[in-house]
Protein backbone atom coordinates (compact mmCIF):
# COMPACT_ATOMS: atom_id res chain seq x y z
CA UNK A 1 149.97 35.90 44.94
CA UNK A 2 148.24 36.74 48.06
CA UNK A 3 147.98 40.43 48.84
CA UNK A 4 148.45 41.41 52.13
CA UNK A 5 144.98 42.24 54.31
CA UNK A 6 146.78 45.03 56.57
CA UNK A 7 148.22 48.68 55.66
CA UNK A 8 151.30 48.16 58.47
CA UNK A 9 154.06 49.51 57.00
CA UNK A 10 156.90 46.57 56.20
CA UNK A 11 161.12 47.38 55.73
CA UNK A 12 162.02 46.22 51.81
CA UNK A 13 165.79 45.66 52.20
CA UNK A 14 167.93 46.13 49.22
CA UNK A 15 171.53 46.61 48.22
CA UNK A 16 172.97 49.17 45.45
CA UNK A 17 176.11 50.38 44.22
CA UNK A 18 176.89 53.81 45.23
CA UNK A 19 176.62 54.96 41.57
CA UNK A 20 172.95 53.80 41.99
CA UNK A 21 171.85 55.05 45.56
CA UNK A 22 172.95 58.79 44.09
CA UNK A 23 171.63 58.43 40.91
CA UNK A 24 167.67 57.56 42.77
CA UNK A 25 168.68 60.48 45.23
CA UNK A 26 169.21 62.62 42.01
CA UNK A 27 166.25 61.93 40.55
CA UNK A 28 164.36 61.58 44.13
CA UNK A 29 165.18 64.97 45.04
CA UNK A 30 163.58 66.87 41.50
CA UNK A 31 160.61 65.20 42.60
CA UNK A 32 161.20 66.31 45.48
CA UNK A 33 160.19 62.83 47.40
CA UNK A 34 162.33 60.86 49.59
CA UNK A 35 164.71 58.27 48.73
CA UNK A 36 161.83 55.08 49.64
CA UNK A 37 158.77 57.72 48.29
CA UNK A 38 160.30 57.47 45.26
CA UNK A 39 161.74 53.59 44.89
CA UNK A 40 158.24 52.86 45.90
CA UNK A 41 156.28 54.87 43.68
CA UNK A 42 158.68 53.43 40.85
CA UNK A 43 158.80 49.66 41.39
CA UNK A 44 154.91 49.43 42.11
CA UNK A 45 154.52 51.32 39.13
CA UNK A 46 156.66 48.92 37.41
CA UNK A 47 154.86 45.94 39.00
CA UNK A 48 151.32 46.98 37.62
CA UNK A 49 152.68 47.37 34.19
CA UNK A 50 154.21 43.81 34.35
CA UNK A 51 151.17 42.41 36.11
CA UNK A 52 148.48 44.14 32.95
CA UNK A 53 151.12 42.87 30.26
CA UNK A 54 150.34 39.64 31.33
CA UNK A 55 146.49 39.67 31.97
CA UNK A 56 144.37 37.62 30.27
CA UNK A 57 140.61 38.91 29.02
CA UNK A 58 138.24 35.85 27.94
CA UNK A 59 135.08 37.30 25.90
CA UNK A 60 132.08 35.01 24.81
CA UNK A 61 132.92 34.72 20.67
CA UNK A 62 130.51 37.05 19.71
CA UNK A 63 132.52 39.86 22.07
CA UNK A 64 135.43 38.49 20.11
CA UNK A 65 134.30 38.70 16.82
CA UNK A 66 133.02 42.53 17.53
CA UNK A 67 136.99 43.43 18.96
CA UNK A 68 138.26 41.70 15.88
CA UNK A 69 136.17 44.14 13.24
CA UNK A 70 137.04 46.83 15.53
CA UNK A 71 141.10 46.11 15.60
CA UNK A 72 140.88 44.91 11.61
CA UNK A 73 139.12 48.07 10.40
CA UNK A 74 141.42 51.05 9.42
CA UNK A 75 140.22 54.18 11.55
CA UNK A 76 138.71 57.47 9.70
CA UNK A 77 141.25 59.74 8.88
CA UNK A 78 140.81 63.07 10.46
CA UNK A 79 143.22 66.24 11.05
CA UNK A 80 143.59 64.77 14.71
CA UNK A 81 144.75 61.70 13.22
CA UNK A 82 146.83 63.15 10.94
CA UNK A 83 148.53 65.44 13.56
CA UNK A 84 148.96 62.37 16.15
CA UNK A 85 150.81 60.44 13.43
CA UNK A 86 153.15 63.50 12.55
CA UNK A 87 153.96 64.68 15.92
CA UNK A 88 157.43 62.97 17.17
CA UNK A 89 157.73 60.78 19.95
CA UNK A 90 159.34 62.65 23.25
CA UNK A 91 162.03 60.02 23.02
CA UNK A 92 162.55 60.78 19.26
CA UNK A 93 162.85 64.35 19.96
């Protein structure tokens, strides 16, 4: 998908339930960004993530073979280790 060359600013036209418009105000507002700051900030964010999911990396087979060892081999343990694998996830907390 062509990107455009220019920085002029474009209108993005959407519509939303009520429920929604207050609930991106809500959260808007504790940024403290506008309504568009923040839809902005939050679908391109979005965007990238589903753009890099999908990107593909081609290595010559010697790159490959190095990545495999690297992903196959178990890594040292150390304290930092051990604390990073008992510290809860902040959406198990």
């Amino acid at each position: 998908m062509p990107q455009a060359q220019t920085y002029e600013p474009v209108t993005i036209s959407i519509r939303a339930k009520a429920r929604q418009r207050d609930l991106i105000d809500q959260a808007a507002e504790r940024l403290g960004r506008s309504r568009s700051e923040f839809m902005l900030e939050v679908a391109c964010r979005e965007a990238e993530e589903v753009l890099l999911d999908q990107t593909f990396f081609a290595v010559d087979a010697e790159t490959f073979e190095k990545f495999k060892a690297l992903f196959d081999s178990p890594p040292e343990p150390t304290e930092a280790l051990h604390r990073l694998l008992l510290t809860k996830a902040p959406w198990d907390k």
